[in-house]
Structure formats: structure tokens, C-alpha cells
Protein backbone atom coordinates (compact mmCIF):
# COMPACT_ATOMS: atom_id res chain seq x y z
CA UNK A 1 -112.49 -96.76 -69.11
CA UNK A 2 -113.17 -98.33 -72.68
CA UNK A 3 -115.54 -98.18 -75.24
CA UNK A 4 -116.20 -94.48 -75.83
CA UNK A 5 -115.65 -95.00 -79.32
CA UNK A 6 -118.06 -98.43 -80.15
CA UNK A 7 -120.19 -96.26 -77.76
CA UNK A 8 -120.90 -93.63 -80.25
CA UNK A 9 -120.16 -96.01 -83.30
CA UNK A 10 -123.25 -97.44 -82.46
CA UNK A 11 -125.07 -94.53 -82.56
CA UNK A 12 -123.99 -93.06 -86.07
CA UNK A 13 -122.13 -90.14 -84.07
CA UNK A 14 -118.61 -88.70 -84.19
CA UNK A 15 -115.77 -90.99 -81.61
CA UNK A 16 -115.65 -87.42 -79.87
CA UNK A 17 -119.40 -87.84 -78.44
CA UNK A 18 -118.68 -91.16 -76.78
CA UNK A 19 -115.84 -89.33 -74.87
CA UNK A 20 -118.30 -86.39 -73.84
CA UNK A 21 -121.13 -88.59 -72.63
CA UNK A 22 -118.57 -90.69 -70.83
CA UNK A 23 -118.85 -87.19 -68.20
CA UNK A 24 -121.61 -89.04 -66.35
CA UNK A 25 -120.04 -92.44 -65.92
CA UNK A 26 -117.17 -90.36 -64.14
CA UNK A 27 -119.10 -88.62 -61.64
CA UNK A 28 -121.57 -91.42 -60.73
CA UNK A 29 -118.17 -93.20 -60.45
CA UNK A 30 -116.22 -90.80 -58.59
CA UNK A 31 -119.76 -90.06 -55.98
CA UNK A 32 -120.51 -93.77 -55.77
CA UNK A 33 -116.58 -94.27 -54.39
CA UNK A 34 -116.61 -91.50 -52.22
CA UNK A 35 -120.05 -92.54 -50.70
CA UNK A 36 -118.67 -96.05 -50.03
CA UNK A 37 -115.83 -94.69 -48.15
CA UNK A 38 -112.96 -95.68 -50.67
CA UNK A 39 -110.03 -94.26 -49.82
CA UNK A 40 -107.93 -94.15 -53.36
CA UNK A 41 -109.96 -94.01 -57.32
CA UNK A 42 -107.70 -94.05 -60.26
CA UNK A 43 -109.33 -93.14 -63.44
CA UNK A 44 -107.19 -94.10 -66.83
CA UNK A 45 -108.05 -91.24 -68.92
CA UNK A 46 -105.31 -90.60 -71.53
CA UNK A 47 -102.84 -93.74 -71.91
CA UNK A 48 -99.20 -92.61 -73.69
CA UNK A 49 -100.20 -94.91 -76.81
CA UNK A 50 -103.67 -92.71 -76.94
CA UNK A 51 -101.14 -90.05 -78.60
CA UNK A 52 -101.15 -92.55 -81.49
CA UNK A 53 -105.07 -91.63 -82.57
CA UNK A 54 -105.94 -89.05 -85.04
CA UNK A 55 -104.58 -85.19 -83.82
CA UNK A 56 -108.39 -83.85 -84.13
CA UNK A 57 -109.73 -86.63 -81.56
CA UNK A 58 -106.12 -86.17 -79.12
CA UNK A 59 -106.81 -82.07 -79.24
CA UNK A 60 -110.82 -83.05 -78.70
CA UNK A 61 -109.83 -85.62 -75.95
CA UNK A 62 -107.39 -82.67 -73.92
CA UNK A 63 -110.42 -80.50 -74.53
CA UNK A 64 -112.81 -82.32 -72.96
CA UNK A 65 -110.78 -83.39 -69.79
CA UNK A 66 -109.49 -79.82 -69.05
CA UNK A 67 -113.91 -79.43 -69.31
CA UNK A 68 -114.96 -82.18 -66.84
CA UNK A 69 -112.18 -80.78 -64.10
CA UNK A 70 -112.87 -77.21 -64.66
CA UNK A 71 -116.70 -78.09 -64.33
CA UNK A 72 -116.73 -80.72 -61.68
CA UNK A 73 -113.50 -79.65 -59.27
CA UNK A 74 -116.46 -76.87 -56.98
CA UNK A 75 -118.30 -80.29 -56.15
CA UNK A 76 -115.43 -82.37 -55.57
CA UNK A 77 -114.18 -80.40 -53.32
CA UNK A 78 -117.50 -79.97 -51.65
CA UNK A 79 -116.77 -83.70 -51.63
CA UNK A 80 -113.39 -83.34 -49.65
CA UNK A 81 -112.03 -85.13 -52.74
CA UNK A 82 -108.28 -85.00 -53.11
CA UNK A 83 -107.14 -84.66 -57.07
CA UNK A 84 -103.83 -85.97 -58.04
CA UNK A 85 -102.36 -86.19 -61.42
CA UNK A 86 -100.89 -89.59 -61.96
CA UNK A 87 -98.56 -89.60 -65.19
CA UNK A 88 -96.18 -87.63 -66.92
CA UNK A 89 -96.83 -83.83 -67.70
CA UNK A 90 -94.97 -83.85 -71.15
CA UNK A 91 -96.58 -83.02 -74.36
CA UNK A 92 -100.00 -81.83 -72.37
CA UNK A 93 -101.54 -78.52 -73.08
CA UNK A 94 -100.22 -75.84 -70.71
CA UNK A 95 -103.80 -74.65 -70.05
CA UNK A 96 -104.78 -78.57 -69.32
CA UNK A 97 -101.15 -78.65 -67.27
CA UNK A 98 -102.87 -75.44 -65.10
CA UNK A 99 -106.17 -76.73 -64.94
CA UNK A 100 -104.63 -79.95 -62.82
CA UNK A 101 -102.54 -77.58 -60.93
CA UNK A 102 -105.54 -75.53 -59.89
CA UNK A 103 -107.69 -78.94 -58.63
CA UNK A 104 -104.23 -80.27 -56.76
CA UNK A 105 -103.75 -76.79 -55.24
CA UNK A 106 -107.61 -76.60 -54.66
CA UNK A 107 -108.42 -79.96 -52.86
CA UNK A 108 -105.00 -80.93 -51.62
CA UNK A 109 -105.88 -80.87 -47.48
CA UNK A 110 -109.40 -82.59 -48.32
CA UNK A 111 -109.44 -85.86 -46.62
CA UNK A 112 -111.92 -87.98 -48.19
CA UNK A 113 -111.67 -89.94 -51.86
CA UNK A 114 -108.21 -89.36 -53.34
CA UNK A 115 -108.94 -89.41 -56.72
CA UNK A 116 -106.16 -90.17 -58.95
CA UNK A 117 -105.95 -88.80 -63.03
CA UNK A 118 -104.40 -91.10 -65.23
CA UNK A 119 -103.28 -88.34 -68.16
CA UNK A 120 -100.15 -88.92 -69.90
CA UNK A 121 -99.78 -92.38 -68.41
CA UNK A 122 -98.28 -95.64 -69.41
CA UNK A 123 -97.29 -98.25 -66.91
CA UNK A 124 -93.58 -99.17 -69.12
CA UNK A 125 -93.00 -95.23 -69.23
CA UNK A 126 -93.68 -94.87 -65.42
CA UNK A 127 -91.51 -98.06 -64.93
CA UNK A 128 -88.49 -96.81 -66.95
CA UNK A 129 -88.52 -93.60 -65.48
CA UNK A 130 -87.82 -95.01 -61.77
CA UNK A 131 -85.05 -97.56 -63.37
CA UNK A 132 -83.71 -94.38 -64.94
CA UNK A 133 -83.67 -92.44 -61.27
CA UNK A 134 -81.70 -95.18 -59.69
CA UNK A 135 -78.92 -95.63 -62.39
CA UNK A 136 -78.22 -91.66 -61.85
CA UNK A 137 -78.20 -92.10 -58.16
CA UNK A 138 -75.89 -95.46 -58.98
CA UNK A 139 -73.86 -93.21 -60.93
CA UNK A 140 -73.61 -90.40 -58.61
CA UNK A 141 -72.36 -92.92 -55.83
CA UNK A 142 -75.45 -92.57 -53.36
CA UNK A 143 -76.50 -96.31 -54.40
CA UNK A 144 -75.06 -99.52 -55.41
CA UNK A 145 -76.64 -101.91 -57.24
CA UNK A 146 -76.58 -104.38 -54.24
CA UNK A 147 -79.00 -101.53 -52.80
CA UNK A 148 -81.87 -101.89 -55.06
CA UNK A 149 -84.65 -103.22 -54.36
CA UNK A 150 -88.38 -103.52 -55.57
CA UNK A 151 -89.36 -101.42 -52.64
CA UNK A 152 -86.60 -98.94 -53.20
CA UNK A 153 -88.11 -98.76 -57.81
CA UNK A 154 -91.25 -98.65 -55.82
CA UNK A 155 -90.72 -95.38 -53.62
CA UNK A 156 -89.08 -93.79 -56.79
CA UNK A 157 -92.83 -94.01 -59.11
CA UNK A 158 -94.78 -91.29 -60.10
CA UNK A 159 -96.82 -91.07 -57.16
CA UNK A 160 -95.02 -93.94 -54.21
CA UNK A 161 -98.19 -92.82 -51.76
CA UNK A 162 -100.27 -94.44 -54.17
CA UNK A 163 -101.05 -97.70 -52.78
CA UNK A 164 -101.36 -101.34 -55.22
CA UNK A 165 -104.76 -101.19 -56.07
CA UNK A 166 -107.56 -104.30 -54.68
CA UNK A 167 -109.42 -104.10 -58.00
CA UNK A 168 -109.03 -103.31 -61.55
CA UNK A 169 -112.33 -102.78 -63.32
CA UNK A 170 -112.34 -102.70 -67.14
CA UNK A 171 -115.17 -101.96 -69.16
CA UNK A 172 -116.23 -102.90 -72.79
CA UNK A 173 -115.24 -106.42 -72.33
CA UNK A 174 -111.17 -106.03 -73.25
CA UNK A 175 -109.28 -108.83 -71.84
CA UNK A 176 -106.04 -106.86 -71.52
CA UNK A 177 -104.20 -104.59 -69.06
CA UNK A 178 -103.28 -101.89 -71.38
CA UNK A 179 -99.78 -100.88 -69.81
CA UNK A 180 -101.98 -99.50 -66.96
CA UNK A 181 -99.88 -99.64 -63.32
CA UNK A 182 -97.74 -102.43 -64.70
CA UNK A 183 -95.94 -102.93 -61.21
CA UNK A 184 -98.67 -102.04 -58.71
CA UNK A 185 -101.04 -104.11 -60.41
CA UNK A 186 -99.01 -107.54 -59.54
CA UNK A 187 -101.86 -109.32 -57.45
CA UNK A 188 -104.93 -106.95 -58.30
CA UNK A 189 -108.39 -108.29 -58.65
CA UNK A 190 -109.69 -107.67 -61.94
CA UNK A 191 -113.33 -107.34 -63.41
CA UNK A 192 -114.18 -107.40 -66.63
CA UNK A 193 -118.09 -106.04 -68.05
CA UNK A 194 -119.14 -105.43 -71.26
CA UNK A 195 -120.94 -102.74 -70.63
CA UNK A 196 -119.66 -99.55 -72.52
CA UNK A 197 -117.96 -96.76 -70.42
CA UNK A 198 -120.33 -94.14 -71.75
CA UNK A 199 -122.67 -96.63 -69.99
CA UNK A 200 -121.59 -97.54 -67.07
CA UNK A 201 -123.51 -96.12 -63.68
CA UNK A 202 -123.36 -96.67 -59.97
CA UNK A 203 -125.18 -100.07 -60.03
CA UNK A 204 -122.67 -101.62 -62.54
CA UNK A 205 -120.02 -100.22 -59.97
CA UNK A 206 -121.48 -101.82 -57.58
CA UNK A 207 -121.74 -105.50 -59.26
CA UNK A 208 -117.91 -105.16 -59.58
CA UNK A 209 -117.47 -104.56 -55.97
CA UNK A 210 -119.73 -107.59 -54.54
CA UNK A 211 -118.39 -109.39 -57.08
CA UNK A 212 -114.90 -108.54 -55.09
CA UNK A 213 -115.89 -109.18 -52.08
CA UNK A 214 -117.03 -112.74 -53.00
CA UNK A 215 -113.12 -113.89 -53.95
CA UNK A 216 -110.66 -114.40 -52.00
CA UNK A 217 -107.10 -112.87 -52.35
CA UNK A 218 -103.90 -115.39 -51.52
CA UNK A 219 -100.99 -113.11 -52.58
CA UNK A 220 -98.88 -115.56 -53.82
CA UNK A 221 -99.68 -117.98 -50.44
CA UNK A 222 -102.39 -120.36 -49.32
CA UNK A 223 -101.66 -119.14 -45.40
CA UNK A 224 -102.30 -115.86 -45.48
CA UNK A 225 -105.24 -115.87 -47.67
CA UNK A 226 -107.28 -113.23 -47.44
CA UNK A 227 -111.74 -113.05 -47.64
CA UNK A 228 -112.96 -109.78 -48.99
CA UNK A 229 -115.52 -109.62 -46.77
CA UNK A 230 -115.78 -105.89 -45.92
């Protein structure tokens, strides 16, 4: 979700201001998912490296997330939306730390969209950490190396229920991955659009998804190609 901070650039205001009106891109995002009948949304909203930007725009940015869930979380759940924090839980705010507690605690038997909060994240950290897991399990004797496997690094991420995602949609026209779900992401789909993130509404959502359905996904193999044609 890029491009908060040309967004407001553009306008002569404050980098803070292209976060907050980046609020309505989020929900149209979040409803237009959940009326499609997605099953899984992950929304990158605070990479590891984002610690790296000026304290007054990190406190700002912790702010205004701990905002849009306290505000939003009644109709999500109205939504049967299921929240999940996706990343590490070190260095955030306690009251940001209880505010995700409260949503998982909130919507966890809802059944519909399971909506997925990239805060803290980094795709190397989250990578690291399950390479970490095995060697003490190597080291306490309940695995060998012989034993490990990519499914076995996979089951030990932050969230193993989350499955590889079909597509990756970036805005504001970046032609990188940004350490974003570094192993899941290994035959994603990705669409780029310049439009802003402060910008971006249902119908752009929608041009990434026909766009989608219009390739077709190989997996490595010619075979067992698959047509997105749902």
C-alpha cells in the first residue's frame, strides 16, 4: 500500500495526511474483498524498515492504525471478518499491541474475509525467525537436519494457516517486493498501478482482479497450467 507520502506531497500537506486519507482505500478494500467472497486479505501496513522514517511520522503512523481498528473492528465484525496480526509484536505500542488483541479476540469465530495486518513485518525477519526455531529444535534433538524441509520452515512462519497468496497488488507504480512474504510469495501474480494508495477504490481493485483472471498460472510446469477463470 504505497504512495501515502507523494499522495500528500502533491497536495502541499504534511506525509501524516496521506496515511490518514489512506482510511478509505482500506475499507473500500477490505468491503470490496469480502463482497467478492475472498477468503484471505493481507494488508502491508508497517514494514520492519518503516522503523527507519522520522520518530514523529513512526509514533503518527502507530497512531493512526490503533484509530482505523478501534473505529472500523464494530463493522468488520458485522462483516464476519476475521482479524489476524501478521508480524512480529516487538517494539509496538502496548495500547496498539491491545487494540489487535481486542479485534483477534473480537472476530476470531467469524467465518467470512480473514483479514490479515501486516504491522511489524518483514519477509527476511519472518524467514529468520522459522530458521532460528528449527536449529533449537536441531539442537534439542527433536530434528535432524536430514528432517527439514521447506514444508516443515513453512509450518514454523508467523501465521502457517496463511495460505501463498494468488495476487500481489502494489500501488504507486514501485517495481519491487519490499521484503513482503518473501517465501509465500514464490509464484504469486503481481499487479502493478500507479495509482496512489490514498487513491485507490473498489473499481481499481477490481481492474487488478480481471486483470488476474486473464493470465494463466504454470507453477513452475507447462502441464499443470492453470486459467484463472473464476
Amino acid at each position: 500500500m504505497d504512495g501515502n507520502g507523494r499522495w500528500a506531497q502533491k497536495r502541499g500537506k504534511p506525509r501524516v495526511e496521506g496515511h490518514r486519507a489512506s482510511r478509505q482505500s482500506m475499507r473500500e478494500t477490505i468491503q470490496g474483498c469480502s463482497d467478492l467472497g475472498i477468503s484471505f486479505l493481507t494488508l502491508y501496513a508497517f514494514s520492519t524498515e518503516n522503523w527507519r522514517r522520522p520518530a514523529a511520522e513512526v509514533n503518527a503512523l502507530m497512531a493512526l492504525i490503533e484509530q482505523a481498528l478501534a473505529g472500523e473492528i464494530a463493522q468488520l465484525h458485522e462483516r464476519k471478518v476475521k482479524v489476524v496480526h501478521l508480524g512480529s509484536r516487538e517494539r509496538l505500542p502496548q495500547s496498539l499491541l491491545d487494540e489487535l488483541d481486542r479485534a483477534a479476540e473480537l472476530t476470531r469465530d467469524n467465518t467470512g474475509l480473514r483479514l490479515y495486518l501486516a504491522i511489524n513485518y518483514g519477509g527476511r525477519q519472518e524467514i529468520a525467525a522459522a530458521a532460528a526455531e528449527l536449529a533449537r529444535e536441531v539442537k534439542a534433538g527433536t530434528l535432524t537436519p536430514e528432517e527439514i524441509t521447506p514444508e516443515r520452515l513453512a509450518e514454523r512462519l508467523y501465521r502457517p494457516e496463511l495460505p501463498d497468496p494468488d495476487l500481489l497488488v502494489r500501488t504507486g507504480g514501485d517495481l519491487r517486493i519490499s521484503n513482503y512474504l518473501l517465501w509465500q510469495m514464490a509464484y504469486t501474480e503481481i499487479y502493478v498501478t500507479p495509482v496512489l494508495w490514498p487513491d485507490f477504490r473498489r473499481i481499481h481493485l477490481l481492474h487488478a482482479l480481471l486483470d488476474y483472471q486473464g493470465r494463466q498460472r504454470r507453477f513452475g510446469g507447462v502441464k499443470d497450467a492453470v486459467e484463472n477463470q473464476h
